[in-house]
N, C-alpha and C. Protein backbone atom coordinates (compact mmCIF):
# COMPACT_ATOMS: atom_id res chain seq x y z
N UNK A 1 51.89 -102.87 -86.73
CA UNK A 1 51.73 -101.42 -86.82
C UNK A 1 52.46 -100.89 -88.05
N UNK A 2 53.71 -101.44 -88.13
CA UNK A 2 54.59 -101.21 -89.40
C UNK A 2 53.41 -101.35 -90.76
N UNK A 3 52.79 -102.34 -90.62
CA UNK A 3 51.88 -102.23 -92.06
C UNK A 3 51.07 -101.93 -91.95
N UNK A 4 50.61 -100.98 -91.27
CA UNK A 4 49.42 -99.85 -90.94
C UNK A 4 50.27 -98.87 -91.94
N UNK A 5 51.27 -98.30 -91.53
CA UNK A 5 51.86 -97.25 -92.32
C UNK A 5 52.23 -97.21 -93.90
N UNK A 6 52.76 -98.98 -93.94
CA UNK A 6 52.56 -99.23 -95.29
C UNK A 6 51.97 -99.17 -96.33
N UNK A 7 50.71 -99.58 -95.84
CA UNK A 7 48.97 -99.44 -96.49
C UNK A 7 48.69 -98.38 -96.45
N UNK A 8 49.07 -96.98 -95.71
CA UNK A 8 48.45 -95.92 -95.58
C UNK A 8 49.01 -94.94 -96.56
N UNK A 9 50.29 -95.58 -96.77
CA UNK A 9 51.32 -95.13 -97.53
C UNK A 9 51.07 -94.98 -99.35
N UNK A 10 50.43 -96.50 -99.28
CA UNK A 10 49.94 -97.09 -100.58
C UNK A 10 48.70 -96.47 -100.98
N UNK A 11 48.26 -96.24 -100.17
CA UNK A 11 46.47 -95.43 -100.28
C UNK A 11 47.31 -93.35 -100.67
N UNK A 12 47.50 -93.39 -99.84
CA UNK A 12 48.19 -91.83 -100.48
C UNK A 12 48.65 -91.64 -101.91
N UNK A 13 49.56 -92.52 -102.52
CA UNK A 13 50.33 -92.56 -103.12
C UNK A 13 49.04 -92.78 -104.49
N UNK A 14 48.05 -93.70 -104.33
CA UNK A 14 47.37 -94.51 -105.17
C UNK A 14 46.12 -92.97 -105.50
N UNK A 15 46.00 -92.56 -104.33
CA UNK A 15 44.79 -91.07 -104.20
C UNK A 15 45.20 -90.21 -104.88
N UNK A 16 46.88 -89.42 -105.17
CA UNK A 16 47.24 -88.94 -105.85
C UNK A 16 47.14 -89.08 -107.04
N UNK A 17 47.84 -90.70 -107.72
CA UNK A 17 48.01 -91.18 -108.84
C UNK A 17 47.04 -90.80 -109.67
N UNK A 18 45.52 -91.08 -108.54
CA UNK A 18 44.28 -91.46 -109.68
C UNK A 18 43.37 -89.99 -109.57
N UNK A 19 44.12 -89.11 -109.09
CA UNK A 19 43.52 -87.10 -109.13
C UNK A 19 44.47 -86.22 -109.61
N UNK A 20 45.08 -86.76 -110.68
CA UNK A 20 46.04 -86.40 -111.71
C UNK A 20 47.37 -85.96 -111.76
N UNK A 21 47.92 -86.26 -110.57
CA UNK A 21 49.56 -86.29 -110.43
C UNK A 21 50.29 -87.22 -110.95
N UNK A 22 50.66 -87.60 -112.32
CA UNK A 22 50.60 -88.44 -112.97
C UNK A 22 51.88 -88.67 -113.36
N UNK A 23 52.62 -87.29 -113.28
CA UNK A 23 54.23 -87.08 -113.48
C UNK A 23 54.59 -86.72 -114.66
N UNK A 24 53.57 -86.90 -115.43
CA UNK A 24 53.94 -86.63 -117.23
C UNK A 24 52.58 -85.62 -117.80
N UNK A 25 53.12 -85.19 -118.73
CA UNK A 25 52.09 -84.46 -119.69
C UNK A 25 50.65 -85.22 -120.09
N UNK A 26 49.85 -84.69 -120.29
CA UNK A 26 48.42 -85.37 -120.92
C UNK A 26 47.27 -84.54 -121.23
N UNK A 27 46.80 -84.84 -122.31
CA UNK A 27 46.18 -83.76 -123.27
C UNK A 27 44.52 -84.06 -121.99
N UNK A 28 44.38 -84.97 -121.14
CA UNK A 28 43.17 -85.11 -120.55
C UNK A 28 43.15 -84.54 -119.10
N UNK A 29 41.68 -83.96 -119.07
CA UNK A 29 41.72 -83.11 -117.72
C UNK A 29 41.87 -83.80 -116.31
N UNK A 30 42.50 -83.60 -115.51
CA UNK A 30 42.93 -84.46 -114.36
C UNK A 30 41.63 -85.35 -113.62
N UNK A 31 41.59 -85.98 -113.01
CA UNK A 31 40.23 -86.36 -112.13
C UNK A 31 40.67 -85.34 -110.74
N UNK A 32 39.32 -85.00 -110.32
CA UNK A 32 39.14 -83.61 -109.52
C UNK A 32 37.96 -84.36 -108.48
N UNK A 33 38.51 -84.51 -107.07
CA UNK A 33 38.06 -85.10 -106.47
C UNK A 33 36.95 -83.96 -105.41
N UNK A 34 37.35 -82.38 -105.88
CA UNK A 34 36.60 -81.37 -105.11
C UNK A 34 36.57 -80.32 -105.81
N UNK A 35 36.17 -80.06 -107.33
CA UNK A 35 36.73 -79.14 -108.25
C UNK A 35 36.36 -77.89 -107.73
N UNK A 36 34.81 -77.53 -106.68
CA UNK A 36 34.86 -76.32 -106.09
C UNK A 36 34.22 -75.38 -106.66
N UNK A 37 33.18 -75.95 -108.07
CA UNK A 37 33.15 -75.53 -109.34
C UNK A 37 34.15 -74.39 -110.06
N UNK A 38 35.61 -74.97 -110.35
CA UNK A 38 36.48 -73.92 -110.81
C UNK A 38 36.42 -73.77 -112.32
N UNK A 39 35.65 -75.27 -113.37
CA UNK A 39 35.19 -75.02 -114.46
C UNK A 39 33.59 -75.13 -114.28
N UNK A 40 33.08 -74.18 -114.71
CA UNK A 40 31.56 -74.21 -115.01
C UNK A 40 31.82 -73.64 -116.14
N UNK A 41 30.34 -73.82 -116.91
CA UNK A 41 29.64 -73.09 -118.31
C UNK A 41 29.74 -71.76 -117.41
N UNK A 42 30.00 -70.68 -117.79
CA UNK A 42 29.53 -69.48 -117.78
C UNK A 42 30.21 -68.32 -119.15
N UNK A 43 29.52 -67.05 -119.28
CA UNK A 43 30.21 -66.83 -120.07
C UNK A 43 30.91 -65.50 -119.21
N UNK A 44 31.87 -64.99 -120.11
CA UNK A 44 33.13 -64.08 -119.22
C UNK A 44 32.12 -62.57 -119.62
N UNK A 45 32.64 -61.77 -118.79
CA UNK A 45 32.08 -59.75 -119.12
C UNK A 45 32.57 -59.52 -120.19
N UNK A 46 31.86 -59.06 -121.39
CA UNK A 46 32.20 -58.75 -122.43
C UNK A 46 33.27 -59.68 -123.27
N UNK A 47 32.86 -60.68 -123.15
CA UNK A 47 32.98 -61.51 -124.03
C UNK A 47 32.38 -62.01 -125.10
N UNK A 48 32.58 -62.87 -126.52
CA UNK A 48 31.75 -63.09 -127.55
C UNK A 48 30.75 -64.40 -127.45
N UNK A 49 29.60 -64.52 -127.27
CA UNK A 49 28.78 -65.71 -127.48
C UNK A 49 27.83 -65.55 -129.39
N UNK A 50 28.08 -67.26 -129.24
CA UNK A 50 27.50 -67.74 -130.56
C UNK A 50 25.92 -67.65 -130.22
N UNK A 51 25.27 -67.81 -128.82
CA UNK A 51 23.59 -67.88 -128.77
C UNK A 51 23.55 -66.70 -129.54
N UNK A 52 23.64 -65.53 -129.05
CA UNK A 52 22.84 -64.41 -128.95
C UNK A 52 23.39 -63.63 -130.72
N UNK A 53 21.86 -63.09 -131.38
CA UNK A 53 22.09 -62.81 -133.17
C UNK A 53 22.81 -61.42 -132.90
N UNK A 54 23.46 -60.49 -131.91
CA UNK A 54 24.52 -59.88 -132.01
C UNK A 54 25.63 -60.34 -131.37
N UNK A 55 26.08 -61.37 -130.83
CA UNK A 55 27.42 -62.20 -131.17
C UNK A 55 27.89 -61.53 -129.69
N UNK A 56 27.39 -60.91 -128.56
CA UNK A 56 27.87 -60.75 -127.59
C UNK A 56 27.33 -61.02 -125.69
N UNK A 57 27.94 -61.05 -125.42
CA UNK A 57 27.50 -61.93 -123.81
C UNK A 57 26.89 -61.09 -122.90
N UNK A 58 26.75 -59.45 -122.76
CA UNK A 58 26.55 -58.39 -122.46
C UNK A 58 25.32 -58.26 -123.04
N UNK A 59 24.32 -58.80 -122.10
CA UNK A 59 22.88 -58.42 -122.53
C UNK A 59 22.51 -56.82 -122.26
N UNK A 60 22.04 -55.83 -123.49
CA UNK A 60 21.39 -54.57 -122.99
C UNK A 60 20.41 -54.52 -121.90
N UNK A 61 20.13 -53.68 -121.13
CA UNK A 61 19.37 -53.32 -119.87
C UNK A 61 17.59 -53.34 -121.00
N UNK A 62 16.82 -53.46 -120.60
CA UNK A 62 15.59 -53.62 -120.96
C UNK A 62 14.80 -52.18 -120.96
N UNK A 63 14.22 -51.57 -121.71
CA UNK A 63 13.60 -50.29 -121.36
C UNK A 63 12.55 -50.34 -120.12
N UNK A 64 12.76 -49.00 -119.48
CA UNK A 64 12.16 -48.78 -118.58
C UNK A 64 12.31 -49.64 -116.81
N UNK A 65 13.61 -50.29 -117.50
CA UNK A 65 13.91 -51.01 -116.13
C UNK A 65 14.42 -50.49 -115.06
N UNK A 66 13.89 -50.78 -113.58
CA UNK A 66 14.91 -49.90 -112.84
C UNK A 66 15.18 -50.83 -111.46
N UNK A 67 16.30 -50.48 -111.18
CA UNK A 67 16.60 -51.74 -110.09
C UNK A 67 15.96 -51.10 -109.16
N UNK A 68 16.29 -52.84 -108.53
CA UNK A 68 15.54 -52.83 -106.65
C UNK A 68 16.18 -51.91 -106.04
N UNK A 69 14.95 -51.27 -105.30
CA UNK A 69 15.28 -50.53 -104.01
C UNK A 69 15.44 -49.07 -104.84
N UNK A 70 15.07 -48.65 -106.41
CA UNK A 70 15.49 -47.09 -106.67
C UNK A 70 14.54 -46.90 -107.73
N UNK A 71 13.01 -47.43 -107.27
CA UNK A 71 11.92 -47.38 -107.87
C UNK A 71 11.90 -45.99 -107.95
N UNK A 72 11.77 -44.62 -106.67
CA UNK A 72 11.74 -43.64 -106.08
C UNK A 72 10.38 -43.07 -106.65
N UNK A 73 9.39 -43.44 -106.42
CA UNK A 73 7.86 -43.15 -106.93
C UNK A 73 7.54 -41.97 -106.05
N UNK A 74 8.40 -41.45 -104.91
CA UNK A 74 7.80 -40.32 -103.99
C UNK A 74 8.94 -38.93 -104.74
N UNK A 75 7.90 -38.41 -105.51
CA UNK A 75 8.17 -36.96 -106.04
C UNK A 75 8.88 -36.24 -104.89
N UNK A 76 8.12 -35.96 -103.56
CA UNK A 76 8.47 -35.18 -102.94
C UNK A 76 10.32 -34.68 -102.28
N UNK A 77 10.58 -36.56 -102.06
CA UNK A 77 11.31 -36.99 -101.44
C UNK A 77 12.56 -37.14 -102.94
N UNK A 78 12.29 -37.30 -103.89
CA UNK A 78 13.35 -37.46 -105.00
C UNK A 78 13.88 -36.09 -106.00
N UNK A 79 12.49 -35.86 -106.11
CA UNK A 79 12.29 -34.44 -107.28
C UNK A 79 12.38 -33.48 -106.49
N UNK A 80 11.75 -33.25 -105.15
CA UNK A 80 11.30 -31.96 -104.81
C UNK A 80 10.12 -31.21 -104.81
N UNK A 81 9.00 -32.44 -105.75
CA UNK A 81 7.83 -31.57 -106.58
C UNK A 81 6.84 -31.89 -105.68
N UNK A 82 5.25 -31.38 -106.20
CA UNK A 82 3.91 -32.23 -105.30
C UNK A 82 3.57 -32.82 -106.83
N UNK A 83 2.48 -33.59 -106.45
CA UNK A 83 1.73 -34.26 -108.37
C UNK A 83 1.31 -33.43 -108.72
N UNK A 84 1.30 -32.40 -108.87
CA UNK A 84 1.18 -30.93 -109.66
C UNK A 84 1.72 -30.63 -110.40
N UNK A 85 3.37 -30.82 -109.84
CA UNK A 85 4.41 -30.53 -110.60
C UNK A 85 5.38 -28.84 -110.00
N UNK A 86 3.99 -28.39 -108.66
CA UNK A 86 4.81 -27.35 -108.50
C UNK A 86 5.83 -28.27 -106.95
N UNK A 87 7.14 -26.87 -106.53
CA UNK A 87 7.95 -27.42 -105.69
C UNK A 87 7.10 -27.53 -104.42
N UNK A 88 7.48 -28.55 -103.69
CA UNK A 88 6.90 -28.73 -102.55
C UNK A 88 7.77 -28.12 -101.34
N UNK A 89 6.82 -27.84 -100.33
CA UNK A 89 7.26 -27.34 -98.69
C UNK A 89 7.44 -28.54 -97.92
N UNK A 90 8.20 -28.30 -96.99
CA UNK A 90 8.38 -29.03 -95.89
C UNK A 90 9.49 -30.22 -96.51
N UNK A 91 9.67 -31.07 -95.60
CA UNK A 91 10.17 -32.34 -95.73
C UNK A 91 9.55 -33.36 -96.05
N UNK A 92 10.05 -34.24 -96.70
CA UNK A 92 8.71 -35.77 -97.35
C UNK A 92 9.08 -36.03 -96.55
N UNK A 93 7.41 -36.94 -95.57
CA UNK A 93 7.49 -37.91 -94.97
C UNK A 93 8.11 -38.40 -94.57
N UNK A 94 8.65 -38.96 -95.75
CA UNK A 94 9.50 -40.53 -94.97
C UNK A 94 11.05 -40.24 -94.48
N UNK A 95 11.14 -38.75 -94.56
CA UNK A 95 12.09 -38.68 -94.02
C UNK A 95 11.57 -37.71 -92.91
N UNK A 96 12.14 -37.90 -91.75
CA UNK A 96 11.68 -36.90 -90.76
C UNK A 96 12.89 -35.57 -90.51
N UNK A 97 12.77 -34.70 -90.06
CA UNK A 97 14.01 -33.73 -89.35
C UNK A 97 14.16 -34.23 -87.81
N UNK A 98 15.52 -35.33 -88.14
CA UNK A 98 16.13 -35.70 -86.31
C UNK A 98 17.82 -35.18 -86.28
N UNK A 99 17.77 -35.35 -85.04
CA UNK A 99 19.32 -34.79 -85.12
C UNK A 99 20.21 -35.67 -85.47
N UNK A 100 19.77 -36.96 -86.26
CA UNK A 100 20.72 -37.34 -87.29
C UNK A 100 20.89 -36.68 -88.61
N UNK A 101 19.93 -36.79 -88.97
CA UNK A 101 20.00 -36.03 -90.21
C UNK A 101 20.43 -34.43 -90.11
N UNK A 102 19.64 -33.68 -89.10
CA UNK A 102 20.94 -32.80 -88.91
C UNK A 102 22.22 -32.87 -89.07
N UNK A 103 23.20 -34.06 -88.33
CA UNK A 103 24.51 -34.15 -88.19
C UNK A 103 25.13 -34.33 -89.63
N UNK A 104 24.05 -35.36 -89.93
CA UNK A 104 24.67 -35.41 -91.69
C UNK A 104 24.73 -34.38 -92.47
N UNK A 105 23.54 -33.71 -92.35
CA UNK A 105 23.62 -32.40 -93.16
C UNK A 105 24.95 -31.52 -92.74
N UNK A 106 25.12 -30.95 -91.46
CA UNK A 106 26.12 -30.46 -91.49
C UNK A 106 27.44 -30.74 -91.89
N UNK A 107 27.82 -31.82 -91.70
CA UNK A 107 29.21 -32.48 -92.94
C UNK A 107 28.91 -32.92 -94.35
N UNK A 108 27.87 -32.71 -94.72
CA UNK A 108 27.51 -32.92 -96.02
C UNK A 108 27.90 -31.18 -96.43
N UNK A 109 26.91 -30.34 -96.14
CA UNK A 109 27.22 -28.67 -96.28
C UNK A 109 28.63 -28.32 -95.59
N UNK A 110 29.18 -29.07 -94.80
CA UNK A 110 30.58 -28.26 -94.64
C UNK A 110 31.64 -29.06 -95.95
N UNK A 111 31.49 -30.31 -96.35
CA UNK A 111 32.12 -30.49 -97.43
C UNK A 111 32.11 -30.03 -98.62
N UNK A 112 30.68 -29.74 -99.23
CA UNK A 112 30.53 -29.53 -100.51
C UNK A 112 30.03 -28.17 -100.35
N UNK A 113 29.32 -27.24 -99.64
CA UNK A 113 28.57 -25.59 -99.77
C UNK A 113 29.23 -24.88 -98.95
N UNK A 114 30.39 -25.19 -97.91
CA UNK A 114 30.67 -23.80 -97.31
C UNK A 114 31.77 -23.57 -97.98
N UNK A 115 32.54 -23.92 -98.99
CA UNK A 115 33.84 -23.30 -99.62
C UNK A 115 33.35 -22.14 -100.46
N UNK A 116 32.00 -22.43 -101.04
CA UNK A 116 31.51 -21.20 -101.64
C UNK A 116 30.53 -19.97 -100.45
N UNK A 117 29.70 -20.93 -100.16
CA UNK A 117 28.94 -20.09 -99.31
C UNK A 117 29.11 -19.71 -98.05
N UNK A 118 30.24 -20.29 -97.55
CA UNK A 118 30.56 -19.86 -96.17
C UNK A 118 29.96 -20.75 -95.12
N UNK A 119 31.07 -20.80 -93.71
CA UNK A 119 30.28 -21.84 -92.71
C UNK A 119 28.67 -21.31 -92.41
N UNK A 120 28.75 -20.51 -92.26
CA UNK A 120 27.47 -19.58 -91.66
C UNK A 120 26.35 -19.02 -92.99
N UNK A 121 26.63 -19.81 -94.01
CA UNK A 121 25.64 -19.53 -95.24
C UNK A 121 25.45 -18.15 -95.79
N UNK A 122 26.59 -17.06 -95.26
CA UNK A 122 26.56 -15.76 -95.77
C UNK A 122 26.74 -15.59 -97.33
N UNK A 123 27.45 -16.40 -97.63
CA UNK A 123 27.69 -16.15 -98.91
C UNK A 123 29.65 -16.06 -99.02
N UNK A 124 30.43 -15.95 -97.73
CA UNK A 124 31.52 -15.48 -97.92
C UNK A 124 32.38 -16.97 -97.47
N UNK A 125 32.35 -17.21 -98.69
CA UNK A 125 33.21 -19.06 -98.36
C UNK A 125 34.82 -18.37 -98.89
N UNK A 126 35.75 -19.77 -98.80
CA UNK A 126 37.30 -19.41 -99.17
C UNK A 126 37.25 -18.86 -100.73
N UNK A 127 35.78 -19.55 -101.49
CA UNK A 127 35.99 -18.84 -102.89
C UNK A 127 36.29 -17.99 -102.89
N UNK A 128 35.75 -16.72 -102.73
CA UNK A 128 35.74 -15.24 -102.55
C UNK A 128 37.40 -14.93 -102.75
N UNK A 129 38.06 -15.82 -101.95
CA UNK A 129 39.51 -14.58 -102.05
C UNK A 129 40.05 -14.86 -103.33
N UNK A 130 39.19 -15.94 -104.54
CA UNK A 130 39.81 -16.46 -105.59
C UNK A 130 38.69 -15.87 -106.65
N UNK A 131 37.78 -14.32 -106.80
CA UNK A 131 37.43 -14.34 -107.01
C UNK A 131 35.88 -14.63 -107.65
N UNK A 132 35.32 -15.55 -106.93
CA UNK A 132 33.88 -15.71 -106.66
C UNK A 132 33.11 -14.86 -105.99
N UNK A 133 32.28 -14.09 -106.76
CA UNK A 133 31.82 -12.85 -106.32
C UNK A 133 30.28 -12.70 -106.27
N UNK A 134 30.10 -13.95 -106.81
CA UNK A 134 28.30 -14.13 -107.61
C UNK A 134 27.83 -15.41 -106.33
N UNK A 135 28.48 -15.91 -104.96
CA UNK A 135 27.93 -16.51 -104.40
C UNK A 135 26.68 -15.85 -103.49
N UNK A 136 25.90 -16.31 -103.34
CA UNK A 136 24.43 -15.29 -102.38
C UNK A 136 24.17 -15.89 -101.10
N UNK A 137 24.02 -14.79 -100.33
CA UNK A 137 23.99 -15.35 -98.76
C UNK A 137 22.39 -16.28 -98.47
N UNK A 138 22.52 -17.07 -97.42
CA UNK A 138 21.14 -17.36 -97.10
C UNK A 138 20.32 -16.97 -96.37
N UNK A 139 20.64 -15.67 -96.04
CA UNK A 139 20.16 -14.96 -95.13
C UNK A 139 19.21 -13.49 -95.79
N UNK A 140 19.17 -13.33 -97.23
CA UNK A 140 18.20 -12.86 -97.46
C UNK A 140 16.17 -13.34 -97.74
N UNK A 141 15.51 -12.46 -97.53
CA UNK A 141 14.55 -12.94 -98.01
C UNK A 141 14.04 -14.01 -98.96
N UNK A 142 14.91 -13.54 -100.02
CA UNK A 142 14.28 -14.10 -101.29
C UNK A 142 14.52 -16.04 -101.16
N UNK A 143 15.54 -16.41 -100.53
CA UNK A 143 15.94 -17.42 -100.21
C UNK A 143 15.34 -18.31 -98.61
N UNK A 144 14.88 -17.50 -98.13
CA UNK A 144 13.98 -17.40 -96.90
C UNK A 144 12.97 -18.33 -96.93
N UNK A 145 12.49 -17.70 -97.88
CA UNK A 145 10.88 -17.81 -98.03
C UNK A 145 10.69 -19.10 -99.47
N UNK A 146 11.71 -19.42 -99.81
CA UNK A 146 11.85 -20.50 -101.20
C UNK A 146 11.42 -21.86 -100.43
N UNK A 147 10.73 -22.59 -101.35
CA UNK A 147 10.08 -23.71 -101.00
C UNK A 147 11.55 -24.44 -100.77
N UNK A 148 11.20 -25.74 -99.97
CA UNK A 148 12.41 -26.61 -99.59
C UNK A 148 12.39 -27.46 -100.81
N UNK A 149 11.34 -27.63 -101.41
CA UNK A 149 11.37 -28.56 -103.05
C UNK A 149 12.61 -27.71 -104.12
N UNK A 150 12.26 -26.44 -103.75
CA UNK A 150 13.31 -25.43 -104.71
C UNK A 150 14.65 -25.97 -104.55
N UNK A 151 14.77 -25.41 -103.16
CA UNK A 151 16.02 -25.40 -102.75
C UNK A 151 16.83 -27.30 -103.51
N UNK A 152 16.21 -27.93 -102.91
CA UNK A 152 16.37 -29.63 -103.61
C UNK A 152 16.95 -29.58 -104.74
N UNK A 153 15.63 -29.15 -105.80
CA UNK A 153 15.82 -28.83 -107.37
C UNK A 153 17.15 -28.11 -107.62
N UNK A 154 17.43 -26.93 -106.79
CA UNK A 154 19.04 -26.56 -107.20
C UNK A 154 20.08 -26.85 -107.21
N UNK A 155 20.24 -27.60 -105.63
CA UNK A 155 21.34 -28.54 -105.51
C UNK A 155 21.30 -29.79 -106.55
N UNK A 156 20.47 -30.49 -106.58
CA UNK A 156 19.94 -31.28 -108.15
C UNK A 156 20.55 -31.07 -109.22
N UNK A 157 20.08 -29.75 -109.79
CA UNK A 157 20.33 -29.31 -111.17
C UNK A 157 21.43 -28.22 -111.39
N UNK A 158 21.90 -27.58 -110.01
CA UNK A 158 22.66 -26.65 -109.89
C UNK A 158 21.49 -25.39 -110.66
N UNK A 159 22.42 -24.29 -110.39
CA UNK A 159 21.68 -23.22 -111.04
C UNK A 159 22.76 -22.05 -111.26
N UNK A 160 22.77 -21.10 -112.53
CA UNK A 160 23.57 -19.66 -112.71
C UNK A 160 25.26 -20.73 -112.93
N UNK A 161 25.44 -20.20 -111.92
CA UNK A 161 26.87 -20.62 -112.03
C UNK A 161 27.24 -21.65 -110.97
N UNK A 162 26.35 -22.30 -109.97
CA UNK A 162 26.25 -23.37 -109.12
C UNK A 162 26.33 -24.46 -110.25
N UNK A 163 27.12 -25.52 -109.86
CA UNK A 163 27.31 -26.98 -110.73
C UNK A 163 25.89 -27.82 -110.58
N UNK A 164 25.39 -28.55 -110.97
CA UNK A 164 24.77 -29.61 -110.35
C UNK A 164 25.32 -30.63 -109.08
N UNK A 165 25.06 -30.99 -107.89
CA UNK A 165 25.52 -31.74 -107.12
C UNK A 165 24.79 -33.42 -106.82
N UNK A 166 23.97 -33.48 -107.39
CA UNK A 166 23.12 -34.89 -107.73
C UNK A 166 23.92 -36.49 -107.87
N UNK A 167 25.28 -36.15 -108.58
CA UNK A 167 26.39 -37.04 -108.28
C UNK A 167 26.90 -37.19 -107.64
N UNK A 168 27.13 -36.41 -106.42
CA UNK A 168 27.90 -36.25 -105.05
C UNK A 168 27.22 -36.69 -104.27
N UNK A 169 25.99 -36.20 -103.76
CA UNK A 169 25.09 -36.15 -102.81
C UNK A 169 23.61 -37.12 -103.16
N UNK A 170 23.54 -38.06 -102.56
CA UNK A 170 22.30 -38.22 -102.99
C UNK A 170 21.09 -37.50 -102.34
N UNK A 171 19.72 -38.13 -102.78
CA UNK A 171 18.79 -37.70 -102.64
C UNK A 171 18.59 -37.26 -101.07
N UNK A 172 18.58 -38.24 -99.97
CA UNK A 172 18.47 -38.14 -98.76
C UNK A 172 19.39 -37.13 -97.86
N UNK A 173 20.89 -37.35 -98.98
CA UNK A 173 21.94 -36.28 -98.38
C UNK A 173 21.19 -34.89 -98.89
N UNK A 174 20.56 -34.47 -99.46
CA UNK A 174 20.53 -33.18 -100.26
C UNK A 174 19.51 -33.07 -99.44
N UNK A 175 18.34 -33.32 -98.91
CA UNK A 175 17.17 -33.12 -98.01
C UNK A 175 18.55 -32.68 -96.34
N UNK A 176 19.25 -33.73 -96.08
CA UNK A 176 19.99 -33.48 -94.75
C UNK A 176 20.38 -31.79 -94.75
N UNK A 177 21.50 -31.96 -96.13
CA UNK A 177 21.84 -30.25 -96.04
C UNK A 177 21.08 -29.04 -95.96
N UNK A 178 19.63 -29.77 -96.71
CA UNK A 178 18.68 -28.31 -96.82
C UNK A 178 18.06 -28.03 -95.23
N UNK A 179 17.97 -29.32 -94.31
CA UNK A 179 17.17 -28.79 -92.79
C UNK A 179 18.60 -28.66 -92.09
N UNK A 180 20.10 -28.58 -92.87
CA UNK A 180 20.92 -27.77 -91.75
C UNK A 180 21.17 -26.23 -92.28
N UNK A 181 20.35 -25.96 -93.17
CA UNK A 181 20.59 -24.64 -94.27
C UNK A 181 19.97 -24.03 -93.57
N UNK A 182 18.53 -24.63 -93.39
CA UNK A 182 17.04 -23.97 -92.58
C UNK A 182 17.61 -23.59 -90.95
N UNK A 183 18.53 -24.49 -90.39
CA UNK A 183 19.46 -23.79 -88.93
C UNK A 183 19.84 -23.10 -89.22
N UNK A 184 21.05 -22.77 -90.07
CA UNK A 184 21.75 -21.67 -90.26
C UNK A 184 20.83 -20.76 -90.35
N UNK A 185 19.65 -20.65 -91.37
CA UNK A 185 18.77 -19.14 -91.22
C UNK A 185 18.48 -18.49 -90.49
N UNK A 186 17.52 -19.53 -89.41
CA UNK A 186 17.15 -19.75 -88.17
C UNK A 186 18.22 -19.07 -87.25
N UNK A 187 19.44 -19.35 -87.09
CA UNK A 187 20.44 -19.12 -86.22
C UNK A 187 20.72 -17.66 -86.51
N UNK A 188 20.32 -16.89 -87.53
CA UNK A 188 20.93 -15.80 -87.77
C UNK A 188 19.80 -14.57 -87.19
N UNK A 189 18.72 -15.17 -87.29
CA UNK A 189 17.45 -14.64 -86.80
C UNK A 189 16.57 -15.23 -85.47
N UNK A 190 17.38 -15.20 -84.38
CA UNK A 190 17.28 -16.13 -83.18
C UNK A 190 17.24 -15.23 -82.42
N UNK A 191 16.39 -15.18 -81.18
CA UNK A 191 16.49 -14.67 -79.83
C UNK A 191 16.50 -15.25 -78.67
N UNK A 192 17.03 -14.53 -77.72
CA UNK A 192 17.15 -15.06 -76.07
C UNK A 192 16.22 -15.84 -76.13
N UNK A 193 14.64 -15.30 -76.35
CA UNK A 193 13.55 -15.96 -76.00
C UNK A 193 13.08 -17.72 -76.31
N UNK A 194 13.84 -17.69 -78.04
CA UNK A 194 13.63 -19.18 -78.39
C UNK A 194 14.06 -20.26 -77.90
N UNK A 195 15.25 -19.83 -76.72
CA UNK A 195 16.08 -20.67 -76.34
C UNK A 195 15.24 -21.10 -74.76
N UNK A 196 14.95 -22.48 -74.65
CA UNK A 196 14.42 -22.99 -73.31
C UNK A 196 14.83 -22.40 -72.04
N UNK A 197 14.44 -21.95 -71.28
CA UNK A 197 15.12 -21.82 -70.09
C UNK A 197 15.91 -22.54 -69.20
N UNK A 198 15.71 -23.68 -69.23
CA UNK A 198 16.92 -24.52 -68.65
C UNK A 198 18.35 -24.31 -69.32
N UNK A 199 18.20 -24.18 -70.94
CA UNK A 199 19.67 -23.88 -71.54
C UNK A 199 20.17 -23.12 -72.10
N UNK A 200 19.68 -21.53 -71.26
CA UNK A 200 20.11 -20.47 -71.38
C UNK A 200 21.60 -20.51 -70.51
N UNK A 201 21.32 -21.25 -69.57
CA UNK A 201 22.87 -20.58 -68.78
C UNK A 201 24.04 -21.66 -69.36
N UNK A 202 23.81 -22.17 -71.03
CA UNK A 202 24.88 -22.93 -71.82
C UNK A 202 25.41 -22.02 -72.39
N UNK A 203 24.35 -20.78 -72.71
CA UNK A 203 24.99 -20.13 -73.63
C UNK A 203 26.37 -19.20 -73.41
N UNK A 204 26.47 -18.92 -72.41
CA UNK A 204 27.93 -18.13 -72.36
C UNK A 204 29.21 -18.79 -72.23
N UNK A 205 28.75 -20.41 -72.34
CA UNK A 205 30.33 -21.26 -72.46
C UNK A 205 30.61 -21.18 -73.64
């Protein structure tokens, strides 16, 4: 049994030796019994290569390329527009109005539109006590009756003195906020009657 351990001893010692624990310096790369690929050919991010006739590893993007999954060929649902070019009504398709997207909308519009416009879309957010005087409620007509493509396009592009929000919010978020905008209207112009009869007697909790 003693030279079981011996031999096992000798095999360790010999496995090391010959996968480059060698004890001394050497200009040659070790033997690598599982390297794991830790050297491959590749070249580094912004680094210099000799292939390419401008001398760098950072290939330009190709015109007209656009990655997977943000083709976005549906006007309605991206732009706001119909193939006309004028703004479109309603919601695209492919997105429906559920009370998810409700929920989103409402923390999407309570993060980014009620500091100006107020929880309730009046127009009277915390701006106001800092001087913001040019915010407009959503509860007039003129905003009423605006296509939901509009509404899109503004948050989009911003408008007057509104920023653009297109970097914040994407496309799907900006559709969420506009069918919790369309509640708020709704809510301001509501009667006993719209409400089901079974969940009328919620309302006084």
């Amino acid at each position: 049994m003693r030279y079981a351990y011996y031999a096992l001893a000798f095999i360790v010692v010999a496995v090391v030796s010959l996968a480059g624990f060698r004890g001394c310096t050497s200009t040659r790369s070790p033997i690598e019994l599982f390297d794991d690929m830790v050297r491959q050919p590749k070249y580094k991010a912004q680094g210099r290569s000799a292939f390419f006739a401008d001398g760098r590893t950072d290939r330009p993007i190709p015109a007209n390329t656009v990655a997977r999954g943000d083709l976005q060929v549906d006007d309605h649902r991206y732009r706001g527009k119909k193939a006309d070019g004028s703004f479109a009504r309603g919601f695209p398709a492919a997105l429906p109005v559920t009370h998810e997207l409700m929920a989103r909308g409402q923390e999407r519009y309570t993060i980014y539109c009620a500091p100006c416009h107020g929880a309730v879309g009046d127009g009277q957010g915390i701006t106001k006590a800092y001087g913001m005087t040019a915010t407009p409620t959503y509860h007039d007509d003129r905003l009423r009756q605006m296509a939901e493509g509009e509404l899109f396009a503004t948050i989009t592009n911003g408008k007057n003195t509104m920023m653009p929000y297109a970097d914040k919010l994407p496309a799907d978020d900006r559709w969420a906020v506009i069918a919790y905008l369309r509640a708020l209207q709704r809510s301001q112009d509501g009667r006993l009657d719209d409400v089901p009869a079974a969940a009328r007697a919620q309302l006084g909790k």
